[in-house]
Protein backbone atom coordinates (compact mmCIF):
# COMPACT_ATOMS: atom_id res chain seq x y z
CA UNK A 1 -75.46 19.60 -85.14
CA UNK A 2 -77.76 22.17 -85.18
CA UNK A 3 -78.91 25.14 -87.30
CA UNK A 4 -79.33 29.08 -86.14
CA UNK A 5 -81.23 31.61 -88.81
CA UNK A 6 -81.58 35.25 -87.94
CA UNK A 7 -82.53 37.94 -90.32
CA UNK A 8 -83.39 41.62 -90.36
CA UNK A 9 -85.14 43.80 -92.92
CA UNK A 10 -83.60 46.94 -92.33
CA UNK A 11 -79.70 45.21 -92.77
CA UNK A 12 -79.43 45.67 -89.00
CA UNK A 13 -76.66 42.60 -88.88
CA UNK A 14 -76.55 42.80 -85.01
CA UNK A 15 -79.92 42.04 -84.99
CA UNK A 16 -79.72 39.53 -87.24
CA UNK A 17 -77.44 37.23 -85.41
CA UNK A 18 -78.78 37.96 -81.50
CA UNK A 19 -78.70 35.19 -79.96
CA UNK A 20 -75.95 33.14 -82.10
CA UNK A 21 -73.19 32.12 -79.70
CA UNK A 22 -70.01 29.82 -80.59
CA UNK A 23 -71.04 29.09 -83.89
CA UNK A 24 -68.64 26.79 -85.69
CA UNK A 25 -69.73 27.68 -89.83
CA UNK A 26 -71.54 30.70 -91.03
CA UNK A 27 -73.27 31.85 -94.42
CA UNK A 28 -74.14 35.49 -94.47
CA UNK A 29 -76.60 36.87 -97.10
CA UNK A 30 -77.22 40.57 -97.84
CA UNK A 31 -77.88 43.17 -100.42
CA UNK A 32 -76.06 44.94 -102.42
CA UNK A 33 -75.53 48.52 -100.59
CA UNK A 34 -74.68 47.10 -97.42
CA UNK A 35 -72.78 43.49 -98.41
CA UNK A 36 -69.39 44.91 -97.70
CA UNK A 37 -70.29 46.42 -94.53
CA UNK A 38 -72.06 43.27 -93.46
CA UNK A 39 -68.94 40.77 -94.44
CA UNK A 40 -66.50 43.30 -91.88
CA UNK A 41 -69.03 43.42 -89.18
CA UNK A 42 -69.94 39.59 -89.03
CA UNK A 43 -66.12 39.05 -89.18
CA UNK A 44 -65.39 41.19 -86.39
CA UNK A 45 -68.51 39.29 -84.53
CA UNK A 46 -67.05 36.06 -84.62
CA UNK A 47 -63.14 36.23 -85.46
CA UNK A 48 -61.46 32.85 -87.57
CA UNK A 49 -65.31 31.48 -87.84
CA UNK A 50 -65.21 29.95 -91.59
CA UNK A 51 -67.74 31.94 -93.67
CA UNK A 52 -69.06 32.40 -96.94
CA UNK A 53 -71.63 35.34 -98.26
CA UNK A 54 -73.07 36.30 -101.07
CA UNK A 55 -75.71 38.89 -102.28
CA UNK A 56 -78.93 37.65 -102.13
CA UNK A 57 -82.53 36.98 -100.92
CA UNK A 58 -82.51 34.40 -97.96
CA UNK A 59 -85.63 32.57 -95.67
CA UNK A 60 -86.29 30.18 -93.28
CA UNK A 61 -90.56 30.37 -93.04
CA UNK A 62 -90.61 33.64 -94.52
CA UNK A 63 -88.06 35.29 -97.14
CA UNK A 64 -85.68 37.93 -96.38
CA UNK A 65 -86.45 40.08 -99.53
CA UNK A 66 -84.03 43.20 -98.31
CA UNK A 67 -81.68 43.41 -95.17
CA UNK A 68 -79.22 40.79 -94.05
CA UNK A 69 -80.01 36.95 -93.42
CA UNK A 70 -77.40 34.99 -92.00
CA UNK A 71 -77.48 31.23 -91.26
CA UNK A 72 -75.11 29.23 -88.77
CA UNK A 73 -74.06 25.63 -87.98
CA UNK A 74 -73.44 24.83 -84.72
CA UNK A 75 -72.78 21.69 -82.15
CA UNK A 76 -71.13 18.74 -83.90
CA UNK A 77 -69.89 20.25 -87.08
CA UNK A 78 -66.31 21.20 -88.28
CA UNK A 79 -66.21 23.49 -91.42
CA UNK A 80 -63.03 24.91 -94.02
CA UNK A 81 -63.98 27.91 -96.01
CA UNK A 82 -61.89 29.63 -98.54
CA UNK A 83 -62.30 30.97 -102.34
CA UNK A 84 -61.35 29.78 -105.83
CA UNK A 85 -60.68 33.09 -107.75
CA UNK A 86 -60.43 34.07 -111.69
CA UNK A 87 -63.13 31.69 -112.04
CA UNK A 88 -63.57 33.03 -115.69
CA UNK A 89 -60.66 32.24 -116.50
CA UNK A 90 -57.74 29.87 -114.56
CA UNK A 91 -59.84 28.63 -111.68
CA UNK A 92 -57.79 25.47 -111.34
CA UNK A 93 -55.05 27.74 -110.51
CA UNK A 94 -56.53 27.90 -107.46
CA UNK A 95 -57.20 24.65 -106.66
CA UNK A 96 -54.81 23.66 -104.34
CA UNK A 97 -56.51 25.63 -101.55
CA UNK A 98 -59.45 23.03 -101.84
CA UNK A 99 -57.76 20.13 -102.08
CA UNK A 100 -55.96 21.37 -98.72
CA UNK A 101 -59.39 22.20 -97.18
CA UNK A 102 -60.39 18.69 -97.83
CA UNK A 103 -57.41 16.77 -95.57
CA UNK A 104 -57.95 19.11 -92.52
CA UNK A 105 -61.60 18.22 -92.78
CA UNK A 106 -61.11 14.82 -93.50
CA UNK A 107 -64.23 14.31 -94.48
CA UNK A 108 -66.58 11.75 -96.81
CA UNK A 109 -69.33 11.24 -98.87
CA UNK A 110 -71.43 9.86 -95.76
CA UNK A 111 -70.26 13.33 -93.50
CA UNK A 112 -69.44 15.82 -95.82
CA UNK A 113 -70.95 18.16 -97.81
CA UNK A 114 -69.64 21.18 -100.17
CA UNK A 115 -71.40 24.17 -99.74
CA UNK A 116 -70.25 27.08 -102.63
CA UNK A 117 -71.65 30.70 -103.40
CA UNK A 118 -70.49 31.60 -107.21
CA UNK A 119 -70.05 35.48 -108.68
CA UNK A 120 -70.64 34.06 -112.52
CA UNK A 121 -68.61 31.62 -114.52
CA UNK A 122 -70.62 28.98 -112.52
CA UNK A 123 -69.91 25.86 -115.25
CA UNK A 124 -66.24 26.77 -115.29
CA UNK A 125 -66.05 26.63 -111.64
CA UNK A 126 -68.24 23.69 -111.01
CA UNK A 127 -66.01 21.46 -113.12
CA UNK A 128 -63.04 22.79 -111.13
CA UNK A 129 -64.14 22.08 -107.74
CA UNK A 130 -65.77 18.71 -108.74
CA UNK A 131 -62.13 17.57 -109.92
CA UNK A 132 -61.29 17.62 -106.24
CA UNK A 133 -64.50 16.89 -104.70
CA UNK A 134 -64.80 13.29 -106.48
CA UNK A 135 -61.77 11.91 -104.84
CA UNK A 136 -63.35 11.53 -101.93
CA UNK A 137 -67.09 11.30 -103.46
CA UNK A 138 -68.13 14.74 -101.71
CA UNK A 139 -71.42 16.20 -102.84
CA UNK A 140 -71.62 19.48 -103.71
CA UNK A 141 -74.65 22.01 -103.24
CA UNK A 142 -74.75 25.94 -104.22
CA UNK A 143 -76.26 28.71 -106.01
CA UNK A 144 -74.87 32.17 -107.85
CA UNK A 145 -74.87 35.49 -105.92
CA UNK A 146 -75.88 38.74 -107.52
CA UNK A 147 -73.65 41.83 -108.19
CA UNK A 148 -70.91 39.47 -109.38
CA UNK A 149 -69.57 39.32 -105.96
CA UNK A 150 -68.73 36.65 -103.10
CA UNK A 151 -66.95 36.09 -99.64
CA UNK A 152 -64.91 34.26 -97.65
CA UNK A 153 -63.40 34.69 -94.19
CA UNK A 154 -63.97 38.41 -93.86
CA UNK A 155 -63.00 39.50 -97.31
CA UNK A 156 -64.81 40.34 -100.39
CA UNK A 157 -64.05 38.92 -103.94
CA UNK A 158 -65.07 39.46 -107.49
CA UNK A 159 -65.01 36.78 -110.25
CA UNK A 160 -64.98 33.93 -107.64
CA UNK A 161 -66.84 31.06 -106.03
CA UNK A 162 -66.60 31.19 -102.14
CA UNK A 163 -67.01 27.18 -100.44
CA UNK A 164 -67.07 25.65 -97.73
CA UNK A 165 -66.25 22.32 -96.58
CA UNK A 166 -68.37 21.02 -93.66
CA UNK A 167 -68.31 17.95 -91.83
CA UNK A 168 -71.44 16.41 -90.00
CA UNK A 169 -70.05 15.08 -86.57
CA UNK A 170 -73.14 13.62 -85.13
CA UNK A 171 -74.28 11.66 -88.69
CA UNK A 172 -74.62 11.51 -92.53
CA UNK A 173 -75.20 14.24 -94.84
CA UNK A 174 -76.71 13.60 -98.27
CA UNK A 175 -78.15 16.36 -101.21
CA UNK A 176 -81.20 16.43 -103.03
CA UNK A 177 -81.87 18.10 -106.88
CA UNK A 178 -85.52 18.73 -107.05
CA UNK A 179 -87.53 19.46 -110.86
CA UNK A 180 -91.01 20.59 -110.97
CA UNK A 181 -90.71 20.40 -114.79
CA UNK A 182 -91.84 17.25 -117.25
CA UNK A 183 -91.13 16.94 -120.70
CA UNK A 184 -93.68 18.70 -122.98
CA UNK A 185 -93.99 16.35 -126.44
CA UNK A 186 -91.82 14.40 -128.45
CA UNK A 187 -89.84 17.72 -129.08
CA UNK A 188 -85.51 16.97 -129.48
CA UNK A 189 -83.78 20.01 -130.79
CA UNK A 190 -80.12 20.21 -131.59
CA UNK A 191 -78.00 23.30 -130.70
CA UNK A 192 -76.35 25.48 -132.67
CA UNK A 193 -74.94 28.82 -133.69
CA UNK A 194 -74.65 29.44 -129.50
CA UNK A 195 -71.92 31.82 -128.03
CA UNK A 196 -70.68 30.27 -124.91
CA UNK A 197 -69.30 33.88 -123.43
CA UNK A 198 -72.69 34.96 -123.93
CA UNK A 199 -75.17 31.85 -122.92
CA UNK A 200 -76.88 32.89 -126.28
CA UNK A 201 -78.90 29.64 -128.05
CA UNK A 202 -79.01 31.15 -131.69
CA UNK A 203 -80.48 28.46 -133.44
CA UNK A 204 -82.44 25.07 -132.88
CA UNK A 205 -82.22 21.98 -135.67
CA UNK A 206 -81.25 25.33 -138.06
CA UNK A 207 -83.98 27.49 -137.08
CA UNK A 208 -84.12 30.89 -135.53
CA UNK A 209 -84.31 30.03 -131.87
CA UNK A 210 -86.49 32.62 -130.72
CA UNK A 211 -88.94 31.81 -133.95
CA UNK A 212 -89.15 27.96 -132.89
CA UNK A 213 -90.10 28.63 -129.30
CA UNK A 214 -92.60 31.25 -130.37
CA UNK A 215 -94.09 28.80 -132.78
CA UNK A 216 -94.68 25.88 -130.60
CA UNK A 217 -96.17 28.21 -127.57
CA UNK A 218 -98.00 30.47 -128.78
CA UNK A 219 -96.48 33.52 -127.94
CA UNK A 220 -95.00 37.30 -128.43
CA UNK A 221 -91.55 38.33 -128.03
CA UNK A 222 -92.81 40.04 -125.21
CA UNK A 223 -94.16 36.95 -123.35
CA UNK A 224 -91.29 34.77 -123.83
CA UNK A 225 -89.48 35.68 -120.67
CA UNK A 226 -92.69 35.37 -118.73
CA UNK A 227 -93.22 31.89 -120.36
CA UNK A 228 -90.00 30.43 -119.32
CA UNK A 229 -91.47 30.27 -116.24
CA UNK A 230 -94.07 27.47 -117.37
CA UNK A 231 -91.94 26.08 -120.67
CA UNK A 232 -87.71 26.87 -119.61
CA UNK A 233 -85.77 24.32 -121.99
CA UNK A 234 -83.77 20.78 -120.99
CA UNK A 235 -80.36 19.26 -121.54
CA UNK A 236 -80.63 15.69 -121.42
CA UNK A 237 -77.65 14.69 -119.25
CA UNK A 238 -77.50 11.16 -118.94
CA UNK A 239 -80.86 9.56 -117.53
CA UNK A 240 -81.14 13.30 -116.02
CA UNK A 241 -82.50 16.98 -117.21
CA UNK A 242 -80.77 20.09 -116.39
CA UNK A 243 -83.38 23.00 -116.65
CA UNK A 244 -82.30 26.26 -118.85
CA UNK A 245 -83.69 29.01 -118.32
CA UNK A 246 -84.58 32.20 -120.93
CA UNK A 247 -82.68 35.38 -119.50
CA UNK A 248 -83.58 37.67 -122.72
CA UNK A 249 -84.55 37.83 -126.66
CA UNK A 250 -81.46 38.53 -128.50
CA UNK A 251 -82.13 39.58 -132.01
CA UNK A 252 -83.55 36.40 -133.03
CA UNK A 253 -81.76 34.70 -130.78
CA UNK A 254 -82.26 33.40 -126.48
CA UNK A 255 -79.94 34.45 -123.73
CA UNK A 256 -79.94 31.97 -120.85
CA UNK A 257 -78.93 31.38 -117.60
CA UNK A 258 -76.70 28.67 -117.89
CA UNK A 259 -74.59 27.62 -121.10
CA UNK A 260 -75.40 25.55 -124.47
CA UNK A 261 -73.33 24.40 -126.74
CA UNK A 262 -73.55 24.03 -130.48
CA UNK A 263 -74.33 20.22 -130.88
CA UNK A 264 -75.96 19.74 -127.35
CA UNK A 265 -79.18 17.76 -127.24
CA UNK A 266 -82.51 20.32 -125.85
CA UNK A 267 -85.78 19.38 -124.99
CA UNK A 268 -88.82 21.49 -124.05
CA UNK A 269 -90.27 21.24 -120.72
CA UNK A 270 -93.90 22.08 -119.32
CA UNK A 271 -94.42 22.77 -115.46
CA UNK A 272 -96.07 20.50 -113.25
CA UNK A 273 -97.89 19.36 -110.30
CA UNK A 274 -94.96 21.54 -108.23
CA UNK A 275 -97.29 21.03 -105.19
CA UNK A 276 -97.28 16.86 -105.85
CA UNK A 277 -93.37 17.14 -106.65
CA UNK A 278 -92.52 19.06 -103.15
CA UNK A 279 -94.89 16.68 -101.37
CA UNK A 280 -92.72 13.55 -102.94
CA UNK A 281 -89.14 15.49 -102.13
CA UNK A 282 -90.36 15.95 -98.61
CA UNK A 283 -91.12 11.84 -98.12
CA UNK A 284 -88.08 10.91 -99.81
CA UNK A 285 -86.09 13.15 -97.25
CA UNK A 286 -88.07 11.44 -94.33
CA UNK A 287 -87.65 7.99 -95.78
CA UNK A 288 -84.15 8.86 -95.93
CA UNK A 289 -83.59 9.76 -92.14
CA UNK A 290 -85.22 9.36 -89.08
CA UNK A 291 -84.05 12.08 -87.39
CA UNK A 292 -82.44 15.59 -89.13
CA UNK A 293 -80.89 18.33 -87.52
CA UNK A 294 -80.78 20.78 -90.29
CA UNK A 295 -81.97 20.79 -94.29
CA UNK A 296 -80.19 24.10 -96.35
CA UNK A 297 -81.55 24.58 -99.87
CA UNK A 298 -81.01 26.79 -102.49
CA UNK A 299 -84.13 27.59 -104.76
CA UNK A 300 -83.88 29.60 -108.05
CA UNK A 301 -85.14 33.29 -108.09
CA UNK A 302 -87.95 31.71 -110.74
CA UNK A 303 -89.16 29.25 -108.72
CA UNK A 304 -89.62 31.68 -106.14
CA UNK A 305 -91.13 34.39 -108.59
CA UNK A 306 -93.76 31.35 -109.68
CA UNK A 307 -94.07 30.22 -106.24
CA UNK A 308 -95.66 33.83 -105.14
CA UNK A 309 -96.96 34.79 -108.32
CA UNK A 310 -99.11 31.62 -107.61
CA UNK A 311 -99.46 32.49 -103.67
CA UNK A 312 -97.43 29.09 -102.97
CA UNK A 313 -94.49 30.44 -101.60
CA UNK A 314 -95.55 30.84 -97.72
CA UNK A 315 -97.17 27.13 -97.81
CA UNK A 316 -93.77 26.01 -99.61
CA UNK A 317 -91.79 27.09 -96.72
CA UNK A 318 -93.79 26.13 -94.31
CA UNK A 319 -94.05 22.29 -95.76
CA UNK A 320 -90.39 22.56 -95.97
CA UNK A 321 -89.88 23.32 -91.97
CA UNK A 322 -91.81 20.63 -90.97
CA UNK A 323 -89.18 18.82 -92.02
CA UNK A 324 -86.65 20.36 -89.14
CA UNK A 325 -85.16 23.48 -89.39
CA UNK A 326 -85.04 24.66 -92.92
CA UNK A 327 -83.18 27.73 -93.93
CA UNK A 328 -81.50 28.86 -97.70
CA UNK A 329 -81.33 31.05 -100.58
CA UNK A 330 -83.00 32.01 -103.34
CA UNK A 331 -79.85 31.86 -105.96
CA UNK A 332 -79.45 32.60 -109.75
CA UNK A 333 -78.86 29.09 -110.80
CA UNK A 334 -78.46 26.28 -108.46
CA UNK A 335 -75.73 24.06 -108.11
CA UNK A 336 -75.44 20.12 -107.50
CA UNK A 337 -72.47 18.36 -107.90
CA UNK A 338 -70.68 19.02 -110.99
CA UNK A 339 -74.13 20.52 -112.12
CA UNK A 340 -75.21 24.06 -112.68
CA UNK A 341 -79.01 24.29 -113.66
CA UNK A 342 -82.01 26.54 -114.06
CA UNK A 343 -85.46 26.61 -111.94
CA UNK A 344 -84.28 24.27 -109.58
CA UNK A 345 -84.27 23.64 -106.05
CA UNK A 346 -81.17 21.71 -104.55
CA UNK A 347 -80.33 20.98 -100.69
CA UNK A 348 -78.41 19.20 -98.26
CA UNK A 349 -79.69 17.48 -95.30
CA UNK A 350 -78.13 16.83 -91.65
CA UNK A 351 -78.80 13.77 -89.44
């Protein structure tokens, strides 16, 4: 298979896809004044192609900040997009169109990967699709969208995850979670107080929330969502850490990206060698395969606002290409598997 990626600044969509002929899976990403226009005129540009889009900043060795990006499999692939709607709500409802996707593709763990753009809700419709997904032992890679929309197929949705099931003709597939983040101390702090509806953490081991992170860093209520760049929290999850992120101080509680729940096991995390940790991602990825056609990521708004803030960003992408051709999105949380996390970086890679 191989991979196209066109962009334009000015949302020029045209532009953006010259050149892109008989492509057989598409993911459009644009921003929000000109989404709707761009999800008509890419599906009057290529008619029953299976497509997903979101809202969103996309890249391939430089990032697509405004305008349109769109990104396109091609040669040896085979791809089933659709929606899950009321993700807030009854996703599972919904779940038969999935689990139909999955027998026309007929895919597996070693071909197949799940692609999925989510409008909010993303735990609720995570656990959904992965109920599906594990019959066959499909992985799953995504991200959120901004302006609480998504599509599929030519239409626009609201309070939905858009996927896409595609199959890897000429070899294996297999996804990647990368964490820049190690754990800072001996600190274990139990959840409580939290509003799931809200993502807000009130209290840790019966303390103000906001008080106990201030304490242990150092710092204002100001700087707190400027420090969750360098110290977001951690779920421990098995032998694994999802990454939560600090959206806002709320009273004297934290508003996060992704849910906690009263009872759930936190950690605190401190940034590290990111440069060391991309270096050992990109040699696991070439110990993996000896040949790829195509790697797609999805890395979190923060990493990318750390990444430039630190004048990384350009060297990132341009580590990341020499692995093939690299193209994704910077998302709102990321999504592997049945996981949604925080200042991540998650991708799928094509032999």
């Amino acid at each position: 298979m191989r991979q196209f990626f066109g962009m334009n600044l000015r949302g020029n969509l045209e532009d953006a896809v010259r050149g892109l002929s008989k492509p057989q899976f598409i993911m459009l990403m644009s921003n929000s004044g000109q989404f709707e226009k761009h999800v008509q005129e890419l599906e009057a540009l290529y008619p029953q192609v299976p497509s997903i889009g979101c809202i969103g900043m996309s890249y391939d060795t430089k990032v697509v900040e405004n305008g349109v990006g769109v990104i396109a499999f091609f040669d040896g692939v085979s791809a089933k997009a659709d929606v899950l709607e009321q993700v807030s709500t009854v996703p599972v409802k919904y779940i038969e169109r999935l689990e139909r996707d999955m027998a026309a593709v007929n895919g597996s763990q070693k071909d197949t990967v799940c692609i999925d753009f989510c409008s909010g809700n993303d735990a609720c419709a995570l656990t959904t699709i992965h109920t599906a997904l594990r019959k066959r032992n499909i992985s799953l890679v995504g991200g959120t969208g901004d302006g609480g929309k998504v599509s599929a197929n030519g239409r626009v949705y609201e309070d939905a995850v858009a996927y896409a099931l595609v199959k890897n003709h000429g070899g294996r597939v297999k996804t990647y979670k990368e964490n820049i983040y190690r754990q800072m101390g001996n600190y274990r702090f139990i959840a409580s107080n939290t509003d799931k509806a809200r993502y807000i953490l009130g209290s840790l081991n019966g303390k103000s929330a906001k008080q106990v992170y201030q304490s242990i860093l150092h710092v204002t209520e100001k700087e707190i969502l400027t420090q969750t760049f360098q110290n977001p929290f951690g779920k421990i999850n098995g032998d694994d850490t999802c990454i939560i992120s600090i959206k806002e101080v709320d009273g004297n509680s934290l508003a996060c990206f992704r849910q906690v729940n009263d009872s759930d096991v936190l950690i605190l995390l401190q940034l590290g060698d990111y440069r060391e940790v991309v270096k050992e991602t990109i040699q696991k990825i070439r110990g993996d395969f000896a040949r790829i056609s195509a790697v797609f990521s999805v890395n979190c708004l923060f990493r990318y606002k750390l990444f430039t803030e630190r004048g990384y960003m350009d060297e990132y992408l341009r580590d990341m290409s020499a692995l093939g051709s690299h193209a994704g999105l910077v998302g709102y949380g990321e999504h592997y598997n049945n996981q949604f996390v925080n200042q991540s970086m998650t991708c799928v890679v094509f032999e």
